[in-house]
Protein backbone atom coordinates (compact mmCIF):
# COMPACT_ATOMS: atom_id res chain seq x y z
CA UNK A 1 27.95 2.95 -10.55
CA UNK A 2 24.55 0.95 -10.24
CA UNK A 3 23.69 -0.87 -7.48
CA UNK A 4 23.30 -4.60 -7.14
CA UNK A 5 21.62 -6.82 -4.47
CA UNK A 6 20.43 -10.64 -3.99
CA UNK A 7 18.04 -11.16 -1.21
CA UNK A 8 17.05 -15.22 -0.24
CA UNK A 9 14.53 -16.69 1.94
CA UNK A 10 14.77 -19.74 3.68
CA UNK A 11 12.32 -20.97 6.31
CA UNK A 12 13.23 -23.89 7.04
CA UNK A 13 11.34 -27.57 8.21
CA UNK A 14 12.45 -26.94 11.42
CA UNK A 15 10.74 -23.59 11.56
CA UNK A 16 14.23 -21.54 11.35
CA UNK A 17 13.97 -18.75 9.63
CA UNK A 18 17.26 -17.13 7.31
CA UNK A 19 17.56 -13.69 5.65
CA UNK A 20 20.59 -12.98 3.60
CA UNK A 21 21.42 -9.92 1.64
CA UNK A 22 23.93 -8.99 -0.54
CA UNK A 23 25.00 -5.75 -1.99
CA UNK A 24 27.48 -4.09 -4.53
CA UNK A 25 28.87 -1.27 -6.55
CA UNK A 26 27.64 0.93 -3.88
CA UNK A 27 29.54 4.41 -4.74
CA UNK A 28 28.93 5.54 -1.05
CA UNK A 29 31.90 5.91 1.34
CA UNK A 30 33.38 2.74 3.24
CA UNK A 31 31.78 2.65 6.53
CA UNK A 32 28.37 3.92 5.56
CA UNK A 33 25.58 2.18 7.24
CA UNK A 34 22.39 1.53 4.87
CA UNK A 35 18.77 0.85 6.32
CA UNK A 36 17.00 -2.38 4.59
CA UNK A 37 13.65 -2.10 5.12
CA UNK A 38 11.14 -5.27 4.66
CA UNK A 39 7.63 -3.69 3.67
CA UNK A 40 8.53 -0.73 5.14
CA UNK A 41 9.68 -1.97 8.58
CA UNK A 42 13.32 -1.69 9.24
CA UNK A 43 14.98 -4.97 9.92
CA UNK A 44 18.66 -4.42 9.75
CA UNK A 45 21.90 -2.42 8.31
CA UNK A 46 23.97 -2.82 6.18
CA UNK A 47 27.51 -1.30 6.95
CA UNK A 48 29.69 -0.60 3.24
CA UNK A 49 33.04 -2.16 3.15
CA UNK A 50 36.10 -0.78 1.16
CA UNK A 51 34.81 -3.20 -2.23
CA UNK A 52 31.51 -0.85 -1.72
CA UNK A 53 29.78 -3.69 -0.75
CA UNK A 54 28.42 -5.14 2.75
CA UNK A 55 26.00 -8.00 3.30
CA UNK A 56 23.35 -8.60 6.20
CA UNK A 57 22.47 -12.16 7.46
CA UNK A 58 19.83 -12.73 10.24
CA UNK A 59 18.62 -15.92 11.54
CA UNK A 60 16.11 -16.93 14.26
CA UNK A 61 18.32 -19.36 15.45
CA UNK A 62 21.02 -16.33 16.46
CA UNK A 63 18.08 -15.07 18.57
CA UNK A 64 17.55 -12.32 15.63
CA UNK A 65 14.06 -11.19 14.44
CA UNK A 66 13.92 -12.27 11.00
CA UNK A 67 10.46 -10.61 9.22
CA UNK A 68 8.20 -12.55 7.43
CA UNK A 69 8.50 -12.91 3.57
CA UNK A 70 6.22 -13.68 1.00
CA UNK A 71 6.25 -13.79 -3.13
CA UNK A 72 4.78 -10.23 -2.67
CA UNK A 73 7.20 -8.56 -0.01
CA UNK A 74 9.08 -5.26 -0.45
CA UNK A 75 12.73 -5.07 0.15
CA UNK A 76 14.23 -1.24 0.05
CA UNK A 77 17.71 -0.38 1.03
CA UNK A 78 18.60 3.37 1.63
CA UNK A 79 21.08 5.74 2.50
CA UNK A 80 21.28 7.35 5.85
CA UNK A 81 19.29 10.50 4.59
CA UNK A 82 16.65 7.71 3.68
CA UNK A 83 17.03 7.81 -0.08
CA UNK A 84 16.34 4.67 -1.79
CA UNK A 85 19.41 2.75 -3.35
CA UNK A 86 18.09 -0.06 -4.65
CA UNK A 87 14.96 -1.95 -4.02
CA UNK A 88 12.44 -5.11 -5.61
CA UNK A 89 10.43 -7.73 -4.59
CA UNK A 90 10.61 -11.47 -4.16
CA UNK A 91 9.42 -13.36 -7.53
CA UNK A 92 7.99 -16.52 -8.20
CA UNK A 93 10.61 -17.70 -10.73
CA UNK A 94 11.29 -21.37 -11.10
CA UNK A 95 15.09 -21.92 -8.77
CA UNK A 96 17.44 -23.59 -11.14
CA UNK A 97 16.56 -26.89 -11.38
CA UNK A 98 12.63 -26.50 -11.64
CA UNK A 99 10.98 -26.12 -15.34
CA UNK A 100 11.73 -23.68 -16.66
CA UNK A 101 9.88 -19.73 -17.15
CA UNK A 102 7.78 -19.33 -20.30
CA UNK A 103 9.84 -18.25 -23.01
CA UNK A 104 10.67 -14.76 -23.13
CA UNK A 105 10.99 -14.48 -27.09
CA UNK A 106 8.02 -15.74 -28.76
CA UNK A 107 7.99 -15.14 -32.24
CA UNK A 108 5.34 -13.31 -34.37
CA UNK A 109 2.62 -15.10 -35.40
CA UNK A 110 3.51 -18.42 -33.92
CA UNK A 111 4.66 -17.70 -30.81
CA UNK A 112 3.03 -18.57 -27.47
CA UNK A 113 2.06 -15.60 -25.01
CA UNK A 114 4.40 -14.61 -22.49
CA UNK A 115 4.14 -11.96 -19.36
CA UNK A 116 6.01 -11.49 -16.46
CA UNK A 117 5.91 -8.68 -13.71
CA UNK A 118 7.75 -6.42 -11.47
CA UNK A 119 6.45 -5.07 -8.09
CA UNK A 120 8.42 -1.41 -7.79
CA UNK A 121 9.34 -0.28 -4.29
CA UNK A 122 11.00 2.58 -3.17
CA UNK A 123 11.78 4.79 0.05
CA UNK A 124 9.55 7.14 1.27
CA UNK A 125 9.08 10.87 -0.41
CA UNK A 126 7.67 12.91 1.63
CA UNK A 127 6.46 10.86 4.16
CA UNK A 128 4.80 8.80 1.89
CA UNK A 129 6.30 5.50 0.45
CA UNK A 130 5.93 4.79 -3.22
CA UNK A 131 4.70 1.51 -4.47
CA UNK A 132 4.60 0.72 -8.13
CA UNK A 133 3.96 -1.79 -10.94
CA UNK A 134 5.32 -2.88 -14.20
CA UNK A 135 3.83 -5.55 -16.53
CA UNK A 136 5.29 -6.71 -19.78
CA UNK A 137 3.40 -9.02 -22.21
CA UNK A 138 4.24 -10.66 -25.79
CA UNK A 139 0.97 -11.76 -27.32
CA UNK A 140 0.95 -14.77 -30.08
CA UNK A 141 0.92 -12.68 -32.89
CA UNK A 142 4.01 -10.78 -31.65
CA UNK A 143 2.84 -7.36 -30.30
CA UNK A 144 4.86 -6.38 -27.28
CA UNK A 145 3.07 -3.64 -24.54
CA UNK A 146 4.50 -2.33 -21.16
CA UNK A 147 3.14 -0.76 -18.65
CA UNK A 148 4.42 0.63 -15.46
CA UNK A 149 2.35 2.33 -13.33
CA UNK A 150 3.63 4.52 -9.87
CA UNK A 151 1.32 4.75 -7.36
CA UNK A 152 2.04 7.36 -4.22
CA UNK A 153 4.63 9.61 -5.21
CA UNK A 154 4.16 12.20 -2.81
CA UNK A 155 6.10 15.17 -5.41
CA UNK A 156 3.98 18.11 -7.26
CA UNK A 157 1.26 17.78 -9.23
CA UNK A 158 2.90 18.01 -12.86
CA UNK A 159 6.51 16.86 -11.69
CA UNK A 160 7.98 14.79 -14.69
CA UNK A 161 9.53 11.47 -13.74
CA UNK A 162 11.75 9.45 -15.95
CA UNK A 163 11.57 5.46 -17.09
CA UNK A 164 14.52 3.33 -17.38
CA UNK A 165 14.75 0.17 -18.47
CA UNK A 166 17.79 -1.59 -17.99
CA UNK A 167 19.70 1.58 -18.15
CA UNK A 168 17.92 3.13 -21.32
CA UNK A 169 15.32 5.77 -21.20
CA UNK A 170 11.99 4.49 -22.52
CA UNK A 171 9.66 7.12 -21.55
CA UNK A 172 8.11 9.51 -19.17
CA UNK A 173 5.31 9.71 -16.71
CA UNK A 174 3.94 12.65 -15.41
CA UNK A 175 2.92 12.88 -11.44
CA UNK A 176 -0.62 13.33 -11.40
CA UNK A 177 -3.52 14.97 -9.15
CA UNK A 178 -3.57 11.70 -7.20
CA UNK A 179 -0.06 11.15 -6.63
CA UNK A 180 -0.07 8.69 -10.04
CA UNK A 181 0.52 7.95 -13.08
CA UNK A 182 1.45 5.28 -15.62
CA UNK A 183 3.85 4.53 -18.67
CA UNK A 184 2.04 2.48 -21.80
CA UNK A 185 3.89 1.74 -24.71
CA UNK A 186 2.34 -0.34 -27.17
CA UNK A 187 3.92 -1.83 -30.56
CA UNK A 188 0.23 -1.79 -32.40
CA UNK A 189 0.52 1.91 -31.75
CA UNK A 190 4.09 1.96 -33.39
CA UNK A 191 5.82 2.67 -30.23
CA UNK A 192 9.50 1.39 -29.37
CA UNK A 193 9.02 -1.38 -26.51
CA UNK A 194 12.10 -3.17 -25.37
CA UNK A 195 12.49 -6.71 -25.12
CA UNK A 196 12.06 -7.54 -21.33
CA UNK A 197 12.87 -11.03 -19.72
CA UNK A 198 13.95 -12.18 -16.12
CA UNK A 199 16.15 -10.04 -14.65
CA UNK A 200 15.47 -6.93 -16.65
CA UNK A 201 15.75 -4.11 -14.77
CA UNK A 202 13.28 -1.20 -14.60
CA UNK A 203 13.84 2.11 -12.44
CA UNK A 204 11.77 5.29 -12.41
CA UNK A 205 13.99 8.68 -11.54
CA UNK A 206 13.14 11.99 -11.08
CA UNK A 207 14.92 14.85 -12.84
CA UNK A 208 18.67 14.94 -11.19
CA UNK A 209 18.97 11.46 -11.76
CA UNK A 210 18.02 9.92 -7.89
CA UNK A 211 15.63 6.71 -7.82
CA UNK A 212 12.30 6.79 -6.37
CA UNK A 213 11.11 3.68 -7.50
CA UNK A 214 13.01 0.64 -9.23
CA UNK A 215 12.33 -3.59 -9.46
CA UNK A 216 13.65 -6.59 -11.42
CA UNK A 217 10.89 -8.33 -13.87
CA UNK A 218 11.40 -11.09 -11.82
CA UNK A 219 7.08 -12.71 -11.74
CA UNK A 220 5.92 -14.62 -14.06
CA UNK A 221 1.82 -14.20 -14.52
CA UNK A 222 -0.20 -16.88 -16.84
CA UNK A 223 -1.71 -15.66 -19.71
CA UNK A 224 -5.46 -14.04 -18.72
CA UNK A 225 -7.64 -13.11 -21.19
CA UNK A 226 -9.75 -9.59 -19.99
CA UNK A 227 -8.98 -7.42 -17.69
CA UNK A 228 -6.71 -7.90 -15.03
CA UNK A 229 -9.26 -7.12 -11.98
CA UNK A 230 -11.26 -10.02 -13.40
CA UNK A 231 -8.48 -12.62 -12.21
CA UNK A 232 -9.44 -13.87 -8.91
CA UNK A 233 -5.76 -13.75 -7.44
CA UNK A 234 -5.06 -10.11 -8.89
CA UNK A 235 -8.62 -8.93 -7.66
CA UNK A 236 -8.35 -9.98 -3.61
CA UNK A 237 -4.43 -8.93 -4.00
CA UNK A 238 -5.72 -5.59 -5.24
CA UNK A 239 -7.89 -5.24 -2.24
CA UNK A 240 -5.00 -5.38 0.01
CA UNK A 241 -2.96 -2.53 -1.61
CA UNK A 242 -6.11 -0.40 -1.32
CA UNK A 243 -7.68 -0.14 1.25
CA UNK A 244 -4.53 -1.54 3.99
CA UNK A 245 -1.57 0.09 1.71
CA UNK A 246 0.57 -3.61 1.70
CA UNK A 247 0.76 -6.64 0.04
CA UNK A 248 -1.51 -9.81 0.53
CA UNK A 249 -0.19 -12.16 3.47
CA UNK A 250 0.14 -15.78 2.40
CA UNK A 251 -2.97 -16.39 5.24
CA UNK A 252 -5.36 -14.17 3.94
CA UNK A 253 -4.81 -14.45 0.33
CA UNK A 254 -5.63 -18.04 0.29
CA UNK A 255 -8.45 -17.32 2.60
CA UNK A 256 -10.83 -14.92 0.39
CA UNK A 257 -9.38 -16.26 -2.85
CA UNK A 258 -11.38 -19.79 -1.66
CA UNK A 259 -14.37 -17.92 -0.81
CA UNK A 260 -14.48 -16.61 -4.42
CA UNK A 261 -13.42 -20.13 -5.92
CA UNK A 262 -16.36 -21.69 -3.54
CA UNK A 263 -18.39 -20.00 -6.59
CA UNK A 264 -17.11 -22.90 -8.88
CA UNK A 265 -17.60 -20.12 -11.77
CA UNK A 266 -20.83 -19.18 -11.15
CA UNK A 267 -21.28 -15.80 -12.44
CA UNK A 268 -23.88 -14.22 -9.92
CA UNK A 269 -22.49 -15.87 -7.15
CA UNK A 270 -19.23 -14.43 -8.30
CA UNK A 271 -20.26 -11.40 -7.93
CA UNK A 272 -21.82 -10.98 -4.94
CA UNK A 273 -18.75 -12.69 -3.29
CA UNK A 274 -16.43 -10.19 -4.82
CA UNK A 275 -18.47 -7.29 -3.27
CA UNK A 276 -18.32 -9.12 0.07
CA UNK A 277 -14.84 -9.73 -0.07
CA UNK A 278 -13.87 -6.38 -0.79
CA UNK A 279 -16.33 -4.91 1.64
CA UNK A 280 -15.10 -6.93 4.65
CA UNK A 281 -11.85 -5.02 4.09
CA UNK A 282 -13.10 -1.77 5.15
CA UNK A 283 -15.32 -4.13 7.86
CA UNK A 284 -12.40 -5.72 8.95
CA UNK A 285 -9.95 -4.92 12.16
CA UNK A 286 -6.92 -3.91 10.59
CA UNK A 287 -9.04 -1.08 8.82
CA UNK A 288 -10.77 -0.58 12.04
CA UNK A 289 -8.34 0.45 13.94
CA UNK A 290 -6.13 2.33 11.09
CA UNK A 291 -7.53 4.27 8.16
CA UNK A 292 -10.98 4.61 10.09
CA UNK A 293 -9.09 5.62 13.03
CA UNK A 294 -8.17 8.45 11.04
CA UNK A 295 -11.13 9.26 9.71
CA UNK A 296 -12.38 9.93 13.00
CA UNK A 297 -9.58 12.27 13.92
CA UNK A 298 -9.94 14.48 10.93
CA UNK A 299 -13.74 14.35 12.08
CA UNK A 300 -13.16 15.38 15.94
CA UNK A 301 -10.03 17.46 15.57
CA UNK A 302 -12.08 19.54 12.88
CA UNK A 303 -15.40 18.69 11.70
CA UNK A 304 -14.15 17.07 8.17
CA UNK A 305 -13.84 14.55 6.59
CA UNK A 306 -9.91 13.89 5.41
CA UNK A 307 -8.76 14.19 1.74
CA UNK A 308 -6.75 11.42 0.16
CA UNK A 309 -3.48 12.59 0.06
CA UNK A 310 -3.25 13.51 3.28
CA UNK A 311 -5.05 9.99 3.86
CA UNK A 312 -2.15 8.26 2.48
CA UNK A 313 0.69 9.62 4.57
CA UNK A 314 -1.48 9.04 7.69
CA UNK A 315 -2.77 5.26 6.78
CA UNK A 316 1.07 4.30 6.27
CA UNK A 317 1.84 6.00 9.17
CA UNK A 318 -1.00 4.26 11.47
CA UNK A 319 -1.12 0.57 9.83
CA UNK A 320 3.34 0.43 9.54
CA UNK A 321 3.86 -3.24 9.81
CA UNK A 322 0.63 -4.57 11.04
CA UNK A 323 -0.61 -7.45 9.58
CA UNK A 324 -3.50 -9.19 11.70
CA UNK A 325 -3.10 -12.38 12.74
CA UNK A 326 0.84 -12.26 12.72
CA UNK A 327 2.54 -12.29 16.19
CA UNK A 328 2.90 -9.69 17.81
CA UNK A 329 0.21 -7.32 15.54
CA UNK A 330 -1.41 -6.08 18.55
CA UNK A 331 1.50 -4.72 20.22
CA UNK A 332 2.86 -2.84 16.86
CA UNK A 333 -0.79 -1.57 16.69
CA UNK A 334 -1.07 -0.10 19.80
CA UNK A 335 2.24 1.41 19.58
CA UNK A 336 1.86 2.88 15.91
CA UNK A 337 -1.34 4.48 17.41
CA UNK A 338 0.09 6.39 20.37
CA UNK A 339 2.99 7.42 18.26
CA UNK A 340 0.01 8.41 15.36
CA UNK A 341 -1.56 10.51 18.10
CA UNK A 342 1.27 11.96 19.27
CA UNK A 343 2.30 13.48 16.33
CA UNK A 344 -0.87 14.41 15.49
CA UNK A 345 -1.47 16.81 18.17
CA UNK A 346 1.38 17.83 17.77
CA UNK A 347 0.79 19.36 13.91
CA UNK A 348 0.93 23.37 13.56
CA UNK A 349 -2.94 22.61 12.14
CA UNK A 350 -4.09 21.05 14.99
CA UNK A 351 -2.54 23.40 17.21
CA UNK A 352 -3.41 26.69 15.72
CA UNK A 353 -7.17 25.42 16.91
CA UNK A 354 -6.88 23.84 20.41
CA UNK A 355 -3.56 25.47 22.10
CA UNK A 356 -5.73 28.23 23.67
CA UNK A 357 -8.26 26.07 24.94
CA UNK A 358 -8.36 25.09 28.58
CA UNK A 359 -8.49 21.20 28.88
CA UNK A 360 -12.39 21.22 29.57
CA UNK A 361 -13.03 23.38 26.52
CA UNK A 362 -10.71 20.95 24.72
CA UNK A 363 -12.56 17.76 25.46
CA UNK A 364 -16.20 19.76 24.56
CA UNK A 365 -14.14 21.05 21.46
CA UNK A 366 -13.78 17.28 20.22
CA UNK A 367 -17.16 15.89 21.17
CA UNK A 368 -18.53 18.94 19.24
CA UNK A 369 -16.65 18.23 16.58
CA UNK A 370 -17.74 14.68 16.45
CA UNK A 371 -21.44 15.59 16.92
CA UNK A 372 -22.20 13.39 19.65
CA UNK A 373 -22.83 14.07 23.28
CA UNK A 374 -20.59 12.85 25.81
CA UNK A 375 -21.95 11.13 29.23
CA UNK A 376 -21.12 13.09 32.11
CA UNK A 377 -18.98 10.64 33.46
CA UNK A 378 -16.83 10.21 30.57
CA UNK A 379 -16.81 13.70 29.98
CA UNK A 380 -15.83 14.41 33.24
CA UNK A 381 -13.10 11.76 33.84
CA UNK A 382 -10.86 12.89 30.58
CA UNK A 383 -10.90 16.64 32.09
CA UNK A 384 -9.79 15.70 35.71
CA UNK A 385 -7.09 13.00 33.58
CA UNK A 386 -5.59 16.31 31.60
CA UNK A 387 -5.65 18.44 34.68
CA UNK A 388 -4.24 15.92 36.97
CA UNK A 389 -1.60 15.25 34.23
CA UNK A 390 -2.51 11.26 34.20
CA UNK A 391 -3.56 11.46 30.32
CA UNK A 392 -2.08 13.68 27.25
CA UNK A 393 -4.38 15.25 25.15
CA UNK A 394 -3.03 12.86 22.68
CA UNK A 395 -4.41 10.36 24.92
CA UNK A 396 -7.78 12.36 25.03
CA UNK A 397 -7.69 12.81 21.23
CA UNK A 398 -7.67 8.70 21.03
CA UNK A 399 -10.57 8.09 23.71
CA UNK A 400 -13.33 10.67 22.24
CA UNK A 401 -12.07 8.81 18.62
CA UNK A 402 -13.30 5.52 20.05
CA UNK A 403 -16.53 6.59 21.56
CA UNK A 404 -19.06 3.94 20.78
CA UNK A 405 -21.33 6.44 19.58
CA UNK A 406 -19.19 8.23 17.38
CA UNK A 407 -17.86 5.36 15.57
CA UNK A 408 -21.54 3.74 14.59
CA UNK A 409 -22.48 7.74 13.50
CA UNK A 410 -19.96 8.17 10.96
CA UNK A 411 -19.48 4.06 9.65
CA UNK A 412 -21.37 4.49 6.87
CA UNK A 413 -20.18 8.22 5.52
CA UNK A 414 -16.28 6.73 6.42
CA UNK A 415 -17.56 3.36 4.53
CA UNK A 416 -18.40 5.79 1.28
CA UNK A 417 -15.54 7.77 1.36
CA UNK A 418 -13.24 4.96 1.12
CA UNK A 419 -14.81 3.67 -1.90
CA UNK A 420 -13.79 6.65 -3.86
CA UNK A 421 -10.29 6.93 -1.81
CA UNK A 422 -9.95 2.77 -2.42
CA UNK A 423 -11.70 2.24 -5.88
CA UNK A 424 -11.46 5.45 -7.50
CA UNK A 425 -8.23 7.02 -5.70
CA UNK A 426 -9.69 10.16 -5.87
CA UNK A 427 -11.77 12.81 -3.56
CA UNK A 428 -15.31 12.24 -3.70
CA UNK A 429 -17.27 14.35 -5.79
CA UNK A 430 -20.56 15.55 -3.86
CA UNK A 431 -23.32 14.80 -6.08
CA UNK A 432 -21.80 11.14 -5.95
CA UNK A 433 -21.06 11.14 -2.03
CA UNK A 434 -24.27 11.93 -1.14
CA UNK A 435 -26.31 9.67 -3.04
CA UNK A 436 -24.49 6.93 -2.13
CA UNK A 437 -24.53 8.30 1.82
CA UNK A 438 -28.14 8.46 1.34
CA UNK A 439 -28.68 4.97 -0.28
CA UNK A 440 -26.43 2.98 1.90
CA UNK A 441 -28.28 5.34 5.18
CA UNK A 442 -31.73 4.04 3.53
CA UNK A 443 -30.56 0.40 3.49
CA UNK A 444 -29.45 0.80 7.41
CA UNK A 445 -25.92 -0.03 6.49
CA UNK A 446 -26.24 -3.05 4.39
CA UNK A 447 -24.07 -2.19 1.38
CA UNK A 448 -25.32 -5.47 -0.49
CA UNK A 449 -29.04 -4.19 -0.20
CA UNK A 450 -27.41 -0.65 -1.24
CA UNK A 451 -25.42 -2.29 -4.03
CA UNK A 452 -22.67 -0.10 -3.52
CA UNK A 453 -19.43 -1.48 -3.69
CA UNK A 454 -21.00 -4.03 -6.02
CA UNK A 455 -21.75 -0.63 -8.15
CA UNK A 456 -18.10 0.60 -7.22
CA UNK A 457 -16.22 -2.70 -8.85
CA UNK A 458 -18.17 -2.91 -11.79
CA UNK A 459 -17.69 0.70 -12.61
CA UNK A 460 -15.72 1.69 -15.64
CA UNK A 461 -13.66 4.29 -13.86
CA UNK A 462 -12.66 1.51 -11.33
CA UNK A 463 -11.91 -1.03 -14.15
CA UNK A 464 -9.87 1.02 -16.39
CA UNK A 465 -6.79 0.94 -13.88
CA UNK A 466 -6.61 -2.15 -14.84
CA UNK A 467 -7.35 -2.32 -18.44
CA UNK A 468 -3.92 -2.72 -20.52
């Protein structure tokens, strides 16, 4: 059987909130309880009835936490051993009643354009939770092209996923070095491409059959000439997904895509507020206190800088439901960071190096690590907290990271790292990591005197993931 689910919104004037969900043809046992998660945050169950169906309904006005829901939020629903059922996205088509969606059959030659979207989402593999992408377009003269891209599938190198589109097989992608790949079939290059409207469904399996990622084309995008990055909505949406691992918030969305319209189209202005919008992200709290957080454990715990794999499943891990400037961010921050550190000294790798170390050799261990030198005082007080049992060495672990001068020593090698991990989504190469160290070092930190994530969004590797 294949799943089925509707998911509404409704927030209304007097500020109450409603989320309803219902599901069918479910081919789990009566009873079962499913998880729905909302961008990755659990918000409720969903228990199966004998019809193999079940619905879940939350309201603020029942006193229930009801998350908050944009055109761009995630909705998964999985079984209890936290495989994904079914899962989408909100959309921005028209409700019945409003004008209606471009047509989805223009006709060749004479047809207007038409493109709509999915957003994929799926449950986590590996510790890591899939996002993904697909994008149909007709173009006037009647050439159809999809694309649908997975982004974070935490399987082998080489591991061959299928592509389904409404039930049919349309092609394969193949799980690449950085846990992605894409799907791009293209009439001009006489390739089959299905006709795709609202409500099409698109799902991307592995081998025995079980979903990893699936969505409803269910977005309609205007027609843009070029290449997708160069839209200003796409571009400051795009910054989000890279370099915090979510979707835009309404807030900030509308926030940086006024600074870029402040421009009023002129080009260099344009581009210098590009680079400044996307540099703030890795400037900005939220990356502050999450992906260079870990940074700076890889760096004390031992002496390296992380790789981007492993950077994934520890960014979702640290930055799970935070959105800054939403209540109640700073209390799931400082919770997803004790529970971070936690299980971080906990790991067989970080064990294997400090389990034989008394606590004072522990402490100098880190600070070594980090290459900066502790005062005596702080030294001193994290040793008598481990041996007096008033702090954990996860604790410890999360002090020494925020040491004032640890955190202005390795800014700017963190900063370059995540334009390869962000931009590129790869490892840096050397050569390329240390010139740009060096350049942004020479510049005293000032990546718009360095020109380097102005040199990063221009670049050709950077643009073609977005050229289709």
């Amino acid at each position: 059987m294949t799943p089925s689910a509707e998911v509404e919104f409704r927030h209304e004037s007097d500020g109450e909130r409603r989320l309803e969900i219902e599901l069918e043809n479910v081919n789990l046992p009566s009873g079962t309880v499913l998880n729905v998660l909302i961008d990755n945050v659990r918000a409720g169950g969903i228990r199966l009835d004998g019809g193999l169906g079940g619905e879940l309904r939350l309201r603020t006005d029942d006193g229930q936490t009801v998350p908050a829901i944009n055109l761009r939020t995630r909705v998964v629903i999985t079984d209890p051993s936290g495989a994904t059922v079914i899962a989408g996205s909100f959309s921005n088509l028209p409700l019945p009643g409003a004008s209606p969606s471009p047509s989805p059959s223009p006709q060749p030659g004479g047809g207007q354009e038409f493109r709509i979207e999915s957003r994929l989402a799926g449950a986590a593999v590996n510790g890591l939770v899939p996002k993904g992408h697909a994008k149909f377009r007709v173009e006037s003269t009647g050439r159809r092209k999809l694309n649908v891209e997975a982004e974070k599938v935490n399987l082998p190198v080489g591991t061959i996923l299928n592509v389904l589109v409404d039930g049919a097989k349309v092609g394969e992608l193949r799980v690449g070095p950085s846990l992605e790949n894409e799907l791009e079939l293209d009439t001009n290059n006489n390739q089959f491409v299905p006709a795709i409207d609202a409500n099409t469904t698109v799902v991307v399996t592995n081998q025995q059959g079980a979903t990893i990622l699936s969505g409803t084309f269910n977005t309609t995008v205007a027609a843009f000439a070029g290449n997708d990055i160069d839209n200003s909505q796409f571009f400051v949406e795009q910054q989000y997904r890279d370099f915090f691992d979510r979707e835009a918030d309404d807030a900030g969305l509308t926030f940086w895509k006024g600074q870029l319209a402040a421009c009023g189209g002129n080009a260099g202005c344009m581009q210098g507020q590009r680079a400044n919008t996307s540099g703030a992200f890795f400037l900005s709290t939220e990356f502050e206190q999450t992906g260079y957080l870990i940074y700076r454990f890889n760096k004390i715990s031992f002496g390296t800088m992380p790789r981007r794999n492993d950077f994934l499943v520890d960014m979702q891990a640290a930055a799970r439901g935070v959105v800054v400037g939403q209540t109640g961010w700073e209390q799931r921050l400082a919770a997803n960071k004790v529970a971070f550190a936690e299980a971080w000294v906990a790991r067989p790798s970080f064990r294997a190096v400090f389990d034989g170390m008394t606590n004072a050799q522990f402490v100098d261990a880190l600070f070594a690590r980090g290459g900066v030198v502790p005062t005596p005082a702080e030294r001193d007080a994290l040793v008598a907290g481990l041996s007096a049992g008033s702090l954990t060495r996860a604790a410890a672990l999360r002090r020494v990271a925020d040491n004032a001068s640890l955190r202005q020593r390795e800014k700017n090698a963190a900063f370059v790292l995540m334009q390869y991990f962000g931009y590129l989504h790869r490892d840096p190469d050397a050569v390329g990591f240390n010139f740009w160290l060096k350049k942004l070092n020479d510049h005293g930190g000032d990546f718009h005197a360095a020109e380097m994530v102005k040199s990063f969004i221009v670049a050709g590797e950077y643009r073609a993931r977005f050229n289709w």
